[in-house]
Every structure is written in structure tokens, then in C-alpha cells.
Protein backbone atom coordinates (compact mmCIF):
# COMPACT_ATOMS: atom_id res chain seq x y z
CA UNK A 1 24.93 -13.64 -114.19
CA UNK A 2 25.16 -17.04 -115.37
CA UNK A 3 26.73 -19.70 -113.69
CA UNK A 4 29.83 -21.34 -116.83
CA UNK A 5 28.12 -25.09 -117.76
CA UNK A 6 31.77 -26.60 -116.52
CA UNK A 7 30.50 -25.96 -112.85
CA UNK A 8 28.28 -28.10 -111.32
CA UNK A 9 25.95 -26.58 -108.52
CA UNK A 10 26.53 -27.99 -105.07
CA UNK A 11 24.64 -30.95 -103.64
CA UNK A 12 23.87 -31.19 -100.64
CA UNK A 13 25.25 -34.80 -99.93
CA UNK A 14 28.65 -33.24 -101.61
CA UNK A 15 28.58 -30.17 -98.84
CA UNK A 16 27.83 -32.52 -96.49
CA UNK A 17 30.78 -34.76 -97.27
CA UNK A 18 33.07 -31.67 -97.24
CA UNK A 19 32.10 -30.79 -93.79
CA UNK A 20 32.61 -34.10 -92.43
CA UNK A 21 36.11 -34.92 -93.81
CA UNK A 22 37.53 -31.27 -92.74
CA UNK A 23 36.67 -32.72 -89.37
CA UNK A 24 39.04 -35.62 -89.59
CA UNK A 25 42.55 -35.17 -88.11
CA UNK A 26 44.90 -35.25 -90.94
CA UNK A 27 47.98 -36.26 -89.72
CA UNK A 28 48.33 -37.39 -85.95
CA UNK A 29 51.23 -39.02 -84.02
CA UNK A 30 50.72 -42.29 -86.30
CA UNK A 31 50.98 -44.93 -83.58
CA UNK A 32 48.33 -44.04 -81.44
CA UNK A 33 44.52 -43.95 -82.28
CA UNK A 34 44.22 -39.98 -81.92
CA UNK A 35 43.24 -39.91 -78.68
CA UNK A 36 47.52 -39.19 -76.94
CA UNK A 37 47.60 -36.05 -75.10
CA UNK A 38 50.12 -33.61 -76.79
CA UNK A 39 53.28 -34.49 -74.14
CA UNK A 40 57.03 -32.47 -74.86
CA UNK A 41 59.04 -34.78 -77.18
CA UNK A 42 62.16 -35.39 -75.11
CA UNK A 43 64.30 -37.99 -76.52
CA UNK A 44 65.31 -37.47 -80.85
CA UNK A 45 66.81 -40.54 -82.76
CA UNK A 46 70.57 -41.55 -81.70
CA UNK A 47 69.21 -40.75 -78.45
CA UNK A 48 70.80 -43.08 -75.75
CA UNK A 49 68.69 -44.22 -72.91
CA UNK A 50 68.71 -46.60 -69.97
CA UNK A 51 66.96 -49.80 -70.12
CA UNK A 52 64.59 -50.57 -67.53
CA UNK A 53 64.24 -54.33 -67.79
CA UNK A 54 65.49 -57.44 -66.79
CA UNK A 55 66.69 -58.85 -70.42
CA UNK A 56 70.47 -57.77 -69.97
CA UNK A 57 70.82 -54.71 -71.97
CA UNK A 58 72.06 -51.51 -70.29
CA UNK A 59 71.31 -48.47 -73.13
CA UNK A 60 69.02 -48.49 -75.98
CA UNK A 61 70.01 -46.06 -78.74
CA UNK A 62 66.85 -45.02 -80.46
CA UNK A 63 67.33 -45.24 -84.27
CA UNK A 64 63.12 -44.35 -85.36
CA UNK A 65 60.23 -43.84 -83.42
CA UNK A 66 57.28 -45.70 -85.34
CA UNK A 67 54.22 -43.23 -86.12
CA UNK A 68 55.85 -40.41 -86.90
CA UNK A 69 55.76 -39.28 -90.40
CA UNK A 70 58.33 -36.17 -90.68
CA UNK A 71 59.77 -33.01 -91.21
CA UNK A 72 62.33 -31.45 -93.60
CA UNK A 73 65.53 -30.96 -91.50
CA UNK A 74 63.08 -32.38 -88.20
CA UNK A 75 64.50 -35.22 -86.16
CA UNK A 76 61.92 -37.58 -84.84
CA UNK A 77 61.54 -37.62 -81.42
CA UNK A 78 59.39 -40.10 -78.70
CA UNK A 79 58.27 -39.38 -75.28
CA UNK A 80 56.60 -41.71 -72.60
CA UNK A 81 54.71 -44.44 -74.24
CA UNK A 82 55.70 -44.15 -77.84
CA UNK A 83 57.22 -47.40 -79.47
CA UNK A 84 60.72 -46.87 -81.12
CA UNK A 85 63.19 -48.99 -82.74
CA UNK A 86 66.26 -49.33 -80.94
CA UNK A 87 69.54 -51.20 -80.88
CA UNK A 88 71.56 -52.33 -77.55
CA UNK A 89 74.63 -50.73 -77.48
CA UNK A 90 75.66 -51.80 -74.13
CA UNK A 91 74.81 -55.28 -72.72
CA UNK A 92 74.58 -59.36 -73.41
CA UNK A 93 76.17 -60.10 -76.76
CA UNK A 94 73.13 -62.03 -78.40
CA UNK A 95 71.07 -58.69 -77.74
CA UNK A 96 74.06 -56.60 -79.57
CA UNK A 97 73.79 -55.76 -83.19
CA UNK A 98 69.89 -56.53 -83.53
CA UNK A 99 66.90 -53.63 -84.47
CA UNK A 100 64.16 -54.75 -82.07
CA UNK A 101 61.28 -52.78 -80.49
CA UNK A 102 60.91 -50.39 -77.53
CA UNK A 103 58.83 -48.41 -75.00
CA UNK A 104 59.66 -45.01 -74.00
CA UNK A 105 58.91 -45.38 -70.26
CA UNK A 106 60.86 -42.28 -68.67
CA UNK A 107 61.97 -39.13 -69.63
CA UNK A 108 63.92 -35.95 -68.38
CA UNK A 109 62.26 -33.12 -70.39
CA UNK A 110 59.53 -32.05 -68.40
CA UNK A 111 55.58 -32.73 -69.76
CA UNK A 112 52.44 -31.09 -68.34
CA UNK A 113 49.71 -33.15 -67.51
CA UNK A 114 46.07 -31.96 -68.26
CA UNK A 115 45.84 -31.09 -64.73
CA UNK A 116 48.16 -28.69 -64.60
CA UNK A 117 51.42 -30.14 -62.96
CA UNK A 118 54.58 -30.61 -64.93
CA UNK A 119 56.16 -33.96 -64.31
CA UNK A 120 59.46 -35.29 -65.05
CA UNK A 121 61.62 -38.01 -64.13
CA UNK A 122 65.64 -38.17 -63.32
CA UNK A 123 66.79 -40.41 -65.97
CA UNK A 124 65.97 -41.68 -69.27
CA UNK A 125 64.55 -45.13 -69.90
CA UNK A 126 62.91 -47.55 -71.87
CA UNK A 127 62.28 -51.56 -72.08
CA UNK A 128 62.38 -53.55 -75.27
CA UNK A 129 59.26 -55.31 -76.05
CA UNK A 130 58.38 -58.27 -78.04
């Protein structure tokens, strides 16, 4: 049987290519490099959570978490160490009404660690960053 003239016969630097791109992670948690350990997603947007710094805000109400690309009907959700956008909705009035950036640094939900042991802590929290 012979092979129709609108196929082409396979190179080998085109098999080659294939192989190495179904490799590639398509779509990871955007922010990080690949290399985050798959944690329990604790804390959705219009989450409210504690903040854990010095600037004068009191909550942080999570309105995106950056690197995440979505989900019909999913909410996005962070965990310790993502970066989310937040507002203050409790604290100094110059911090009020402003988007500005935040670390997850605590969360309730419980995460296992490679080693085995599920951590968690009592509270949620974060700290806005510059």
C-alpha cells in the first residue's frame, strides 16, 4: 500500500521535536518556575485573612491570586507562598480602598509535606509586599 503524496514521511529531527515538547509541563501554577510542591489550596478569592505585618492593616480580602489561569465555574485559590492581590478591608485609611500585592504566609487547611506529615496552622494570614 502506498503511502497518499499529501503525507510527508517522518523525520527524525520532527519525532524528535515531538518527544521533547510532550515533555514540557503545559500549564503549571503560573507564578512559580515549576518546581512548587502540589500543597491543598486553602484560601479562594473574597477570602478574608489576617495580616501579619507591621504596616497597619488588620484583614486582607483576596480578590486574584496571580499565576493561576482558570476553570469554568472554579474559584482561584492560593496557599502558603503564592502572591495574590488583595485589598485592606480593615485598618489605616491610606491603606483602604487600594489593590496592592500579597503573600500567603499561613493557612488553616491542612497540606502534606513530602515527608509525610500534614501541617497546618491556627489562623489565616498574609503580609502585603511591595
Amino acid at each position: 500500500c502506498r503511502p497518499s503524496p499529501s503525507r510527508e514521511p517522518f523525520s527524525a529531527a520532527l519525532v524528535a521535536e515531538r518527544s521533547t515538547s510532550a515533555k514540557m509541563s503545559k500549564r503549571g501554577r503560573g507564578g512559580s518556575a515549576g518546581n512548587k510542591f502540589r500543597m491543598s489550596l486553602g484560601l479562594p478569592v473574597a477570602a478574608t485573612v489576617n495580616c501579619a505585618d507591621n504596616t497597619g492593616a488588620k484583614n486582607l480580602y483576596i480578590i486574584s491570586v496571580k499565576g493561576i489561569k482558570g476553570r469554568l465555574n472554579r474559584l482561584p485559590s492560593a496557599c502558603v507562598g503564592d502572591m495574590v492581590m488583595a485589598t485592606v478591608k480593615k485598618g489605616k485609611p491610606d491603606l483602604r480602598k487600594k489593590v496592592m500585592p500579597a503573600v500567603i504566609v499561613r493557612q488553616r487547611k491542612p497540606w502534606r509535606r513530602k515527608d509525610g506529615v500534614f501541617m497546618y496552622f491556627e489562623d489565616n494570614a498574609g503580609v502585603i509586599v511591595n
